[in-house]
Protein backbone atom coordinates (compact mmCIF):
# COMPACT_ATOMS: atom_id res chain seq x y z
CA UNK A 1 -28.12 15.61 26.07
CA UNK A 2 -25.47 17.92 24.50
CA UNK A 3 -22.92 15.07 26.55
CA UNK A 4 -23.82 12.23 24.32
CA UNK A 5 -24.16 13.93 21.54
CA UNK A 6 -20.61 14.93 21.59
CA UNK A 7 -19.94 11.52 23.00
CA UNK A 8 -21.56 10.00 19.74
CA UNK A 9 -19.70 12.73 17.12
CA UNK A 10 -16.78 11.18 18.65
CA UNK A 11 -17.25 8.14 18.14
CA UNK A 12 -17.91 8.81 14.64
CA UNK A 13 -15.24 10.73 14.06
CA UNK A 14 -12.74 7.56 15.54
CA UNK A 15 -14.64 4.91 13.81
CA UNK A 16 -13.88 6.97 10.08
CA UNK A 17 -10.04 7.69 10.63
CA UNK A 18 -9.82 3.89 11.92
CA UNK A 19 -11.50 2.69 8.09
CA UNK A 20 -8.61 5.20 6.22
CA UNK A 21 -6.11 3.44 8.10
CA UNK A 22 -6.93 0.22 7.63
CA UNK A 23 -7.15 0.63 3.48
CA UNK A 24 -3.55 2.18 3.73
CA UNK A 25 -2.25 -0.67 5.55
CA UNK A 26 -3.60 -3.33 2.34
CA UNK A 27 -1.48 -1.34 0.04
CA UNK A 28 -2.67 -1.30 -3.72
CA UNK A 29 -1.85 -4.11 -6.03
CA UNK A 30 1.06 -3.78 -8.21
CA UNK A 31 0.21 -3.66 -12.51
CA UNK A 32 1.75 -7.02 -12.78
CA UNK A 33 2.09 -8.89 -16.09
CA UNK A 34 2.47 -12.71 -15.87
CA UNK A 35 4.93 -12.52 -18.40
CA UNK A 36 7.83 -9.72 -17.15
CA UNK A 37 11.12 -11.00 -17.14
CA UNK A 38 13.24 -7.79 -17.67
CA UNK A 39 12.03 -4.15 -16.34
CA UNK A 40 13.02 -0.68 -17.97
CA UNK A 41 16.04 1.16 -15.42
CA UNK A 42 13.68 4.11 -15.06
CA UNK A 43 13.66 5.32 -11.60
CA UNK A 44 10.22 5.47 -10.31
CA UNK A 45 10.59 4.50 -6.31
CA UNK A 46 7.69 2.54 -4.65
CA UNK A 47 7.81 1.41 -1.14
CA UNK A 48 6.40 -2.08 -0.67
CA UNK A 49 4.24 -3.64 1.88
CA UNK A 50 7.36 -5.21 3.01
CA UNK A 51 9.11 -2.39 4.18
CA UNK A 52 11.64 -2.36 1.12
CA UNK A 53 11.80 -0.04 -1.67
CA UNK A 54 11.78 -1.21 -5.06
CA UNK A 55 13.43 0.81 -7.85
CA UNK A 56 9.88 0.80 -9.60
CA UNK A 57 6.59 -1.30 -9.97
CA UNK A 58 8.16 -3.59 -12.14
CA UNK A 59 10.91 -5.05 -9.99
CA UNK A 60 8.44 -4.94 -7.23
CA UNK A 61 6.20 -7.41 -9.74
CA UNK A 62 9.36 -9.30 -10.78
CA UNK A 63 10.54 -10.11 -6.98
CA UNK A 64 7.36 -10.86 -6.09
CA UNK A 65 7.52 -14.02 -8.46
CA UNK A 66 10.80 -14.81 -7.94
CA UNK A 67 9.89 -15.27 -3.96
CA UNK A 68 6.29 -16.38 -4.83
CA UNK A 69 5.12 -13.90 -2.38
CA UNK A 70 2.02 -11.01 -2.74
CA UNK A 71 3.73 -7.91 -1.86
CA UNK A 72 1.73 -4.72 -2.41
CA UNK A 73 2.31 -1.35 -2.82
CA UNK A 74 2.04 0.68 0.27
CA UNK A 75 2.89 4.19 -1.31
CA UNK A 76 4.50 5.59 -4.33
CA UNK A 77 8.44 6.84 -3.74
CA UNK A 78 10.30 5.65 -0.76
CA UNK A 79 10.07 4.27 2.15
């Protein structure tokens, strides 16, 4: 009895810290405005989904048109 119930707490426990990874991995969306053409130079680093870092959200956004492609933020600063 006190086996399986450590075998099911477990089990729990693995199946939770799987879910957390699995929203990091999706990234968030970047703010993206269908109309950017030119960002501000402030440096606010965010690493994409794509392994690069982008100087901020807005040349992430901007790239990500110019290469038609749906990169996501993975975290804020660098990679």
């Amino acid at each position: 009895m006190k086996a399986a119930s450590i075998f099911l707490l477990s089990a729990l426990v693995l199946l939770s810290l799987s879910g957390n990874t699995r929203a990091d991995f999706l990234g968030r969306e970047a703010n993206c405005n269908k109309e950017m053409t030119r960002c501000s130079k402030i440096y606010k680093p965010v690493c994409g989904t794509d392994g690069n870092t982008y100087s901020n959200e807005c040349m992430l956004c901007i790239e990500n048109q110019r290469r038609q492609v749906a990169v996501r933020i993975k975290q804020s600063g660098p990679c």
